[in-house]
C-alpha atoms as a PDB file:
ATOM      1  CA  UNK A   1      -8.539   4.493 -12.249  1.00  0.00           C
ATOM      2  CA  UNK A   2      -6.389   6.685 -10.116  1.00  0.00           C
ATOM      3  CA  UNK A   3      -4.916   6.960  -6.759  1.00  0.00           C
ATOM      4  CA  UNK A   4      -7.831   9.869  -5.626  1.00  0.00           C
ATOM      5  CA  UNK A   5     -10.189   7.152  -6.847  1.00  0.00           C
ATOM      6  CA  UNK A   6      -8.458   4.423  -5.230  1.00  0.00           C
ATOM      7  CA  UNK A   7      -8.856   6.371  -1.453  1.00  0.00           C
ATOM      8  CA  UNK A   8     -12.111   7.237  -2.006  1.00  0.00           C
ATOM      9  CA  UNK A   9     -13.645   3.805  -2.305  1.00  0.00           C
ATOM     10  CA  UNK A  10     -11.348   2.688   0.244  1.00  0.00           C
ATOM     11  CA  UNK A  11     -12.593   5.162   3.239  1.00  0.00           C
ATOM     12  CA  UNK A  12     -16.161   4.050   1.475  1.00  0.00           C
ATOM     13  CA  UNK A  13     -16.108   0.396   1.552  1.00  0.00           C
ATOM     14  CA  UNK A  14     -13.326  -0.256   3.337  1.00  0.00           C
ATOM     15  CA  UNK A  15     -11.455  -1.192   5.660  1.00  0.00           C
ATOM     16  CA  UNK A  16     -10.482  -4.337   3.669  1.00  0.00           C
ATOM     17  CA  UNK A  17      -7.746  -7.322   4.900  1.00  0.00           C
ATOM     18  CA  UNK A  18      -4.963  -5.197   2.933  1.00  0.00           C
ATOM     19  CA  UNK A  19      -4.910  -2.867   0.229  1.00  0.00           C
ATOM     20  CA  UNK A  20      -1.930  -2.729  -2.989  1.00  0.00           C
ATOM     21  CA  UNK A  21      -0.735   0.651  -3.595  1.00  0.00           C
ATOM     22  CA  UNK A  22       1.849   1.131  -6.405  1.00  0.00           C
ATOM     23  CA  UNK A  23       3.809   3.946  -5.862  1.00  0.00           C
ATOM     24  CA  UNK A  24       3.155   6.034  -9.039  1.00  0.00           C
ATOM     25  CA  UNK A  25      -0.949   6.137  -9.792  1.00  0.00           C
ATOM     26  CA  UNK A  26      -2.834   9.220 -11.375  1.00  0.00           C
ATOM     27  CA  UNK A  27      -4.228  12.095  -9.818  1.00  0.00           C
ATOM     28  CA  UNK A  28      -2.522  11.206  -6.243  1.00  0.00           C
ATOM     29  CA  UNK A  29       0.672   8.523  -6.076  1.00  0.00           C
ATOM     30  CA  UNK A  30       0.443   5.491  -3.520  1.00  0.00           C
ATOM     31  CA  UNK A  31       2.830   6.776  -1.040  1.00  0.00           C
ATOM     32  CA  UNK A  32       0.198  10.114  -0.986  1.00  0.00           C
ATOM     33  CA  UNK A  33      -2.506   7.454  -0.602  1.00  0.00           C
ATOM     34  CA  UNK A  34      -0.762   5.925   2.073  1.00  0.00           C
ATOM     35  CA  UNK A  35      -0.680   8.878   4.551  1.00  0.00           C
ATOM     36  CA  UNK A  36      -4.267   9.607   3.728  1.00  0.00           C
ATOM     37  CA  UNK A  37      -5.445   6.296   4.779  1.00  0.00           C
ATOM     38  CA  UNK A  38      -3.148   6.633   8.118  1.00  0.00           C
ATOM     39  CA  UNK A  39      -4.497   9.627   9.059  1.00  0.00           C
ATOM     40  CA  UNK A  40      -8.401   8.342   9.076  1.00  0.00           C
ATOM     41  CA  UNK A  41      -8.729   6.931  12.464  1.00  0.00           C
ATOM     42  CA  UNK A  42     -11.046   4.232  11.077  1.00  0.00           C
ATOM     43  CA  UNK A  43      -8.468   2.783   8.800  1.00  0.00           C
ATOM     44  CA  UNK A  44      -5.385   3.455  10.554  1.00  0.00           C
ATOM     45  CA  UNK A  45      -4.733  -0.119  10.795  1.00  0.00           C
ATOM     46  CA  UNK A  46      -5.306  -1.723   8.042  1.00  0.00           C
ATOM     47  CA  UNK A  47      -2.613  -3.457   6.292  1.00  0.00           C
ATOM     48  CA  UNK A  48      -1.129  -1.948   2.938  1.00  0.00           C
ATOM     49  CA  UNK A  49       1.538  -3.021   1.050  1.00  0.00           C
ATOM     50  CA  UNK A  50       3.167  -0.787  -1.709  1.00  0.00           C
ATOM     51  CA  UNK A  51       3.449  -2.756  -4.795  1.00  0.00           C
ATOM     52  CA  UNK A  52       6.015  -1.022  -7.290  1.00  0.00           C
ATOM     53  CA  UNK A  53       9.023  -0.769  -9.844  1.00  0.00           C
ATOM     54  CA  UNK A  54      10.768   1.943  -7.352  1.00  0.00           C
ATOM     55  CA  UNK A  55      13.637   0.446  -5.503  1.00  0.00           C
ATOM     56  CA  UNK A  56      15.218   3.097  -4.300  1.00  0.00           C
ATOM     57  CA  UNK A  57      16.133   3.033  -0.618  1.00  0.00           C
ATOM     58  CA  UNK A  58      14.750   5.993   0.407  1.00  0.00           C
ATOM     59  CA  UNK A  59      11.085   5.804  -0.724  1.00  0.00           C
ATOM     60  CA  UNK A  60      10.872   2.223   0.551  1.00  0.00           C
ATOM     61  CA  UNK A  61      12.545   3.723   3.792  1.00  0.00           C
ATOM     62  CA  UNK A  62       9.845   6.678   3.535  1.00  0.00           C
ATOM     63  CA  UNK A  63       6.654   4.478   2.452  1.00  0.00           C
ATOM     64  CA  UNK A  64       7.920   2.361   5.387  1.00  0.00           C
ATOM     65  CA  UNK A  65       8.005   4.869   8.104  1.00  0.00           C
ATOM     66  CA  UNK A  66       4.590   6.736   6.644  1.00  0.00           C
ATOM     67  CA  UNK A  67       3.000   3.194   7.868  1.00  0.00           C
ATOM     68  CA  UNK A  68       3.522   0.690   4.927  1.00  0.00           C
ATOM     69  CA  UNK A  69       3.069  -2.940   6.181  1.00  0.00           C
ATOM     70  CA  UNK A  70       5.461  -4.603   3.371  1.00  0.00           C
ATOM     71  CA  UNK A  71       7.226  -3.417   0.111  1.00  0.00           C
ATOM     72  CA  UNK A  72       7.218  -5.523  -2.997  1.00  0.00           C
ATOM     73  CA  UNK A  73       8.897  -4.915  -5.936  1.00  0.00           C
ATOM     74  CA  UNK A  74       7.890  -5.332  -9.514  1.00  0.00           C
ATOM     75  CA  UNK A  75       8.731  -7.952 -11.631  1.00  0.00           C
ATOM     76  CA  UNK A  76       7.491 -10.537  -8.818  1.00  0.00           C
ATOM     77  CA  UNK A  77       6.542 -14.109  -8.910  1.00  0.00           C
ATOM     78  CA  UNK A  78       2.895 -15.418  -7.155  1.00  0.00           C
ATOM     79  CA  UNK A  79       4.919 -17.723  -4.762  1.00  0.00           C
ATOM     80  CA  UNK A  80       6.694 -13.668  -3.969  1.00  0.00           C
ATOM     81  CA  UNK A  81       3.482 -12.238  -3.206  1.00  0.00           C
ATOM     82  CA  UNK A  82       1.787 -15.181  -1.713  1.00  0.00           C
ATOM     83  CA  UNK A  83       4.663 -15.308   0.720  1.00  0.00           C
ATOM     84  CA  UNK A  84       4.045 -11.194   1.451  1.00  0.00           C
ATOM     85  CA  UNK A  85       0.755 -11.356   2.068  1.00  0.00           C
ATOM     86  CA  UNK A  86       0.924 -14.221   4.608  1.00  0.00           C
ATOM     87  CA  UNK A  87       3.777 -12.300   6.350  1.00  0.00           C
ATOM     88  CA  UNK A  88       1.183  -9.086   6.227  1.00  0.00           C
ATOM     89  CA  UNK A  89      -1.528 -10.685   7.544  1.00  0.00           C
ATOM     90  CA  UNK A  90       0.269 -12.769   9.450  1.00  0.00           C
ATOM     91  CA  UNK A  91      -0.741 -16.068   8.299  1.00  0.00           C
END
């Protein structure tokens, strides 16, 4: 539904393997998402990876340093994000 949505089931069900955020979501953006979900101590580490169309070098610098495991960019292939998500989760 919306980024607000999106943290609140995570800090309910989660923590998960690795979450998707994409950058611009409803209500609260991914990169907002992002520092919320690195601030709760109980899923600080879990993995995220922002999933977007932004390129530009400074939010992938910023989602980066707020704690993002991996930054993919939209259009992407499966073999793309196959190959991420190993790297993430270090398969």
């Amino acid at each position: 539904e919306n980024g607000k949505v999106a943290l609140e089931k995570i800090k309910e069900q989660g923590p998960f393997d690795i979450v998707f955020l994409d950058w611009y979501m409803p209500e609260m953006e991914g990169y907002d998402c992002l520092v919320e979900i690195r601030k709760d101590e109980g899923l600080r580490d879990m993995k995220v990876m922002m999933v977007t169309t932004e390129n530009q070098q400074e939010n992938v610098i910023k989602a980066v340093m707020a704690g993002a495991n991996e930054y993919l960019m939209k259009p992407f292939t499966p073999d793309m994000l196959e190959e991420k998500v190993k790297m993430v989760l270090g398969l």
